[in-house]
Protein backbone atom coordinates (compact mmCIF):
# COMPACT_ATOMS: atom_id res chain seq x y z
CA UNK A 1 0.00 0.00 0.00
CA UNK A 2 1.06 3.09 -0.94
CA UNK A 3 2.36 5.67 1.78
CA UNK A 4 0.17 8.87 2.33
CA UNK A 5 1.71 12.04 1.79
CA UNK A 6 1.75 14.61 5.19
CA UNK A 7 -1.31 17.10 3.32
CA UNK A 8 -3.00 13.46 2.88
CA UNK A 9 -2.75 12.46 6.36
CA UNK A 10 -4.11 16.07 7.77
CA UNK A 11 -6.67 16.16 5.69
CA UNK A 12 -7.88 12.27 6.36
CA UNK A 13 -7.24 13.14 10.58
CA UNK A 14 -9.43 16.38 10.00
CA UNK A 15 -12.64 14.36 8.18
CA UNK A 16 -12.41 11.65 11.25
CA UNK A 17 -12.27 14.50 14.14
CA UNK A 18 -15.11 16.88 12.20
CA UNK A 19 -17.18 12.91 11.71
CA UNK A 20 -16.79 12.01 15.46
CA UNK A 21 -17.54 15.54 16.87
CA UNK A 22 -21.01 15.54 14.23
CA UNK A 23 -22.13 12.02 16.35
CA UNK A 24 -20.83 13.37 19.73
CA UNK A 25 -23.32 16.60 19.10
CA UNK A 26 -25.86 15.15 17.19
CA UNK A 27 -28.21 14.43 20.72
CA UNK A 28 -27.73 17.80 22.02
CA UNK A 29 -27.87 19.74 18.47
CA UNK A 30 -32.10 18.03 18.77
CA UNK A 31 -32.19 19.24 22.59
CA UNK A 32 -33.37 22.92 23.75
CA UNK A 33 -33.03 24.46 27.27
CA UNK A 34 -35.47 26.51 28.61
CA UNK A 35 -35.83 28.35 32.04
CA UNK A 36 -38.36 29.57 34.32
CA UNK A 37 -37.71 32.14 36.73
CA UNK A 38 -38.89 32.30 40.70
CA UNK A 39 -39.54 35.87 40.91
CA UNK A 40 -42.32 37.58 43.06
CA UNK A 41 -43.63 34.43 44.47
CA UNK A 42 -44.91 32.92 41.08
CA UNK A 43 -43.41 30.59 38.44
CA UNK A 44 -42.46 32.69 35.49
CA UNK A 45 -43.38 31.67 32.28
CA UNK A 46 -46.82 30.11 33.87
CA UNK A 47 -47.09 27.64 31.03
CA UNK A 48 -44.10 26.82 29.30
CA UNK A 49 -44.75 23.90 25.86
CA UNK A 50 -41.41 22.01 25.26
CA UNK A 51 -40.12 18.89 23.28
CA UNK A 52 -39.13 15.59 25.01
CA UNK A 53 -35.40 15.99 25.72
CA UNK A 54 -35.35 19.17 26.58
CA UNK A 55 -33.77 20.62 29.71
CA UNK A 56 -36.54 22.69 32.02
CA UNK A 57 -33.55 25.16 34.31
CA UNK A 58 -35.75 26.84 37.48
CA UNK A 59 -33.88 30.02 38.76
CA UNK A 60 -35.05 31.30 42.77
CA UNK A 61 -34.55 34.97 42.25
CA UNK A 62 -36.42 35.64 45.51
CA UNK A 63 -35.24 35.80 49.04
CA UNK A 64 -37.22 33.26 50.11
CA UNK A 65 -36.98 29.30 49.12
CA UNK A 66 -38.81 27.82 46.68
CA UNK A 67 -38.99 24.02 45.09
CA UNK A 68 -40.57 22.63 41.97
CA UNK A 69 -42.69 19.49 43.32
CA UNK A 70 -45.19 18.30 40.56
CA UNK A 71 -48.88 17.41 41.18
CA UNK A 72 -49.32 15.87 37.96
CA UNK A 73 -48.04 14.03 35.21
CA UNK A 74 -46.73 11.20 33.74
CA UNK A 75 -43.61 10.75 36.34
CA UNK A 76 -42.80 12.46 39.34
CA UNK A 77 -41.05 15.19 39.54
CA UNK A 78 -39.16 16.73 43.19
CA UNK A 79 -36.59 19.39 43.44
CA UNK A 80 -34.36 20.52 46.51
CA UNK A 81 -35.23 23.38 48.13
CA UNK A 82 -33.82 26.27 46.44
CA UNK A 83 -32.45 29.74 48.03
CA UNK A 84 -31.72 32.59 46.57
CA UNK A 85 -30.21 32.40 43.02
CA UNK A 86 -29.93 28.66 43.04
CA UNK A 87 -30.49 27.11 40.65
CA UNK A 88 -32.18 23.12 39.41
CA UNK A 89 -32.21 21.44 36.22
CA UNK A 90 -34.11 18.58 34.64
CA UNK A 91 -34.46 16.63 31.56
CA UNK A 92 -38.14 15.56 30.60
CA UNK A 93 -38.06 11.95 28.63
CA UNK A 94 -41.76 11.46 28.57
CA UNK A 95 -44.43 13.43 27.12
CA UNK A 96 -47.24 14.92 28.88
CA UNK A 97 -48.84 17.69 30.78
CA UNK A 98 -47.12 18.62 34.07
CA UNK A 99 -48.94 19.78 37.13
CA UNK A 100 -46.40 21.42 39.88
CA UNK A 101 -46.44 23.70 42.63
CA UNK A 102 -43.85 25.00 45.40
CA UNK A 103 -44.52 23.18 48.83
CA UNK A 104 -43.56 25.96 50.64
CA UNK A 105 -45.40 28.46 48.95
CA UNK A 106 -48.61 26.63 47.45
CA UNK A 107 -50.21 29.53 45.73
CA UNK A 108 -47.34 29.48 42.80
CA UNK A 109 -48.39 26.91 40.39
CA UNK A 110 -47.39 26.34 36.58
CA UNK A 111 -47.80 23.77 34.08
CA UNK A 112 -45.36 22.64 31.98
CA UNK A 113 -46.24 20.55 28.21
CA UNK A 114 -43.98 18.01 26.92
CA UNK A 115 -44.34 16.83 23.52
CA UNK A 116 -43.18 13.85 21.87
CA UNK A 117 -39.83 14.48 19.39
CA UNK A 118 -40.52 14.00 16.16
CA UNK A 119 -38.86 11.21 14.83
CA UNK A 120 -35.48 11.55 13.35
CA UNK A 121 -35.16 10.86 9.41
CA UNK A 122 -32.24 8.64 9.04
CA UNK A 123 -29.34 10.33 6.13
CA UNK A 124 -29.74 8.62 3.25
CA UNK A 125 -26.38 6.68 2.25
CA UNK A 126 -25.22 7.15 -1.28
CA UNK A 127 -25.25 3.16 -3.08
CA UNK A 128 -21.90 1.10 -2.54
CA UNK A 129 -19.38 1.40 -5.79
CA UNK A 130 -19.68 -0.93 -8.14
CA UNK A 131 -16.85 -2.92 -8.45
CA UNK A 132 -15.39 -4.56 -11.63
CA UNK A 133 -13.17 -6.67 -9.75
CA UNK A 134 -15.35 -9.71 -9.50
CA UNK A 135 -18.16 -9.52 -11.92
CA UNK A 136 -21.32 -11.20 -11.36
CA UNK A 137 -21.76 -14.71 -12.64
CA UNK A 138 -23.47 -14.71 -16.11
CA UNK A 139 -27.34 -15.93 -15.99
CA UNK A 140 -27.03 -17.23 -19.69
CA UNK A 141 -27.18 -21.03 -20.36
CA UNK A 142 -23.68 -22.73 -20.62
CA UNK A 143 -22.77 -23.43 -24.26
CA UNK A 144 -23.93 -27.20 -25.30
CA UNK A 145 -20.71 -28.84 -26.66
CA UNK A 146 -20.95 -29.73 -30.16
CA UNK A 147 -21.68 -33.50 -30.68
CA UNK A 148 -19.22 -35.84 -32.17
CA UNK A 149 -19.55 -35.90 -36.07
CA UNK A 150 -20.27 -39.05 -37.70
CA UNK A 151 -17.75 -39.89 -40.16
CA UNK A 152 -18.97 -39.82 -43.39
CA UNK A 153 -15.77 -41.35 -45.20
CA UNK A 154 -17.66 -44.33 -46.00
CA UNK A 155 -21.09 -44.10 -45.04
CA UNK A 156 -22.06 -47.43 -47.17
CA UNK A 157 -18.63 -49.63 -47.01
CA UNK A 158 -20.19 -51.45 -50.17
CA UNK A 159 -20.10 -48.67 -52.35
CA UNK A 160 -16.52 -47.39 -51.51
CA UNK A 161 -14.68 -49.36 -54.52
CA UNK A 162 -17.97 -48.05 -57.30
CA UNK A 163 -17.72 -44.31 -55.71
CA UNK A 164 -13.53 -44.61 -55.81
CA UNK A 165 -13.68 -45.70 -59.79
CA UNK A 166 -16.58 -43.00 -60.18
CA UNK A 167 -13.88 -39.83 -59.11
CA UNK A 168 -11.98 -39.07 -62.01
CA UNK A 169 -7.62 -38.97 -60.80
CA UNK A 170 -6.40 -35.73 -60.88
CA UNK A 171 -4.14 -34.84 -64.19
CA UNK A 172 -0.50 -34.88 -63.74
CA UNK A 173 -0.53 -32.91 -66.53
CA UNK A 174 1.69 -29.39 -66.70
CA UNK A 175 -0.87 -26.62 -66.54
CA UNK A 176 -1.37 -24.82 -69.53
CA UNK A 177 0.44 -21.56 -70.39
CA UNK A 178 -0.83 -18.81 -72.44
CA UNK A 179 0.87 -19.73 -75.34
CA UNK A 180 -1.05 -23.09 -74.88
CA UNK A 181 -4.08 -21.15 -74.90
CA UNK A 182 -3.19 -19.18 -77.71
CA UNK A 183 -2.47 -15.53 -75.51
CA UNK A 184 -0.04 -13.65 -77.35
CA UNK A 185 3.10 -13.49 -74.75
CA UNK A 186 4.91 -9.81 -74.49
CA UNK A 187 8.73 -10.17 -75.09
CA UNK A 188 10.67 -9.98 -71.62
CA UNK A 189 12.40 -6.64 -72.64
CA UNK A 190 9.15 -4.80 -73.24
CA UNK A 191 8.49 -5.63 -69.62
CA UNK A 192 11.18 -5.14 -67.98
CA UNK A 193 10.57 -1.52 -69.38
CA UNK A 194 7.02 -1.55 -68.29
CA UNK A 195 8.50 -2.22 -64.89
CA UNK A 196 10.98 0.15 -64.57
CA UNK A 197 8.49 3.12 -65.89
CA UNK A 198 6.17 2.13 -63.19
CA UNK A 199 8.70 2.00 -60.65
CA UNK A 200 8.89 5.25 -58.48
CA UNK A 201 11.92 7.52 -58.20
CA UNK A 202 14.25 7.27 -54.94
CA UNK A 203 14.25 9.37 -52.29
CA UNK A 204 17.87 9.27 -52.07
CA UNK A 205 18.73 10.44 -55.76
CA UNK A 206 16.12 13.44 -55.47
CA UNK A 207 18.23 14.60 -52.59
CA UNK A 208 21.28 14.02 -54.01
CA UNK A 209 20.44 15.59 -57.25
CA UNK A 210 19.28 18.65 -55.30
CA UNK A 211 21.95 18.86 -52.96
CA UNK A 212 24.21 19.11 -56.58
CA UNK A 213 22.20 21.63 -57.81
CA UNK A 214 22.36 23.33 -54.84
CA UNK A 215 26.52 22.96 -54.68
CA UNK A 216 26.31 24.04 -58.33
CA UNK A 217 24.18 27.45 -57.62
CA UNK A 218 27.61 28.39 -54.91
CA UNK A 219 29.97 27.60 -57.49
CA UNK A 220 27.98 29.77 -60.15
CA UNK A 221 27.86 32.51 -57.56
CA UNK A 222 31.63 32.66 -56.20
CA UNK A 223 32.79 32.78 -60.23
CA UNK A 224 30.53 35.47 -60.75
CA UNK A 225 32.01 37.71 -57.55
CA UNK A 226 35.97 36.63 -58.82
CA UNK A 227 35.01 37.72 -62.08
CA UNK A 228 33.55 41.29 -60.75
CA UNK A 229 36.56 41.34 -58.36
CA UNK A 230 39.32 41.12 -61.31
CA UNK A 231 37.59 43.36 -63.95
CA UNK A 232 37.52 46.13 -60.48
CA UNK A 233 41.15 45.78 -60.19
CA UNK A 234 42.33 46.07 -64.21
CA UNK A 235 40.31 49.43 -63.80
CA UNK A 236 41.37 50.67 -60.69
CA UNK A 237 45.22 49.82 -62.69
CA UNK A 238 44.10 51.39 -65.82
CA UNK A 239 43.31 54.92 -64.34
CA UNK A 240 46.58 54.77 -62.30
């Protein structure tokens, strides 16, 4: 196996944390808290409507104690006695209407609604790769092997020595030429001609006879420059 270069590694470390932290929070990312405050000698909100797995925090904000005790509901529900600012937190599970009151102080009341959670629609999974690596077994009949052949040399032994006269032997014969059958025949000169017309031209002699024609073209040129160079000098030599 291949080793996995350093940017590889972060970046496969980084998709495993970010994966476990997303199924470490998913409970609490579905979960809401919600307070009510003791104030004045009466539960404030009154009424409060949550979702099952919620958390319900109860703040005293008065000088005197107070407890949440309930006096109704699907499961019990009993607090300490809290003083000032303390606080008491609790989870509801089951859905229902709550009933509770403060023992000490039975005028404050309040109701409290749980509702069931809705349920949670599973993440669909994208389908598995196919792999070619081990393709599926074909469905299609497995090819009937051919059946012996029945030799037909000599289906009817007692006619082998009437069929064997019956085949005329093959000629030994020289096969005909055309001038057995008459075709006029071209003398070999004419084509070896034919043959050498139709043959194309080499490569190597069209470069070579360019390559002379080039060589030929310098030569023609460096003549023609002597030449102008000599007749220059007689008349610079004349006018002296």
């Amino acid at each position: 196996m291949p080793r996995l270069t350093t940017l590889a590694r972060v970046a496969l470390a980084t998709l495993l944390l970010s994966g476990a932290f997303t199924v470490l929070d998913a409970p609490s990312a579905h979960a809401n808290g919600h307070q009510i405050v003791m104030s004045g000698y009466a539960f404030g909100p009154r009424t409060l409507t949550i979702t099952a797995g919620d958390t319900v925090t109860w703040v005293n904000q008065d000088s005197a104690p107070h407890d949440v005790k309930t006096t109704s509901g699907p499961e019990p529900v009993h607090s300490p006695m809290l003083d000032k600012a303390g606080t008491w937190s609790h989870t509801f599970t089951v859905a229902g209407s709550y009933g509770y009151v403060c023992t000490v102080h039975p005028g404050m009341t309040a109701q409290l609604v749980v509702k069931a959670a809705a349920p949670r629609t599973p993440t669909p999974q994208a389908p598995p790769a196919h792999r070619h690596d081990n393709p599926a077994p074909s469905t299609a009949s497995p090819a009937r092997e051919p059946a012996p052949a029945t030799s037909s040399a000599h289906p009817h032994p007692h006619r082998t020595k009437s069929t064997a006269a019956a085949v005329p032997a093959p000629s030994s014969a020289a096969p005909s030429t055309p001038a057995d059958r008459g075709a006029p025949v071209q003398p070999a000169a004419a084509a070896d001609t034919a043959a050498g017309s139709a043959r194309p031209l080499d490569p190597l002699l069209i470069l070579a006879g360019v390559v002379a024609g080039v060589a030929v073209l310098c030569l023609l040129l460096v003549g023609s420059r002597s030449a102008t160079g000599a007749a220059a000098g007689q008349g610079g030599a004349a006018k002296g």
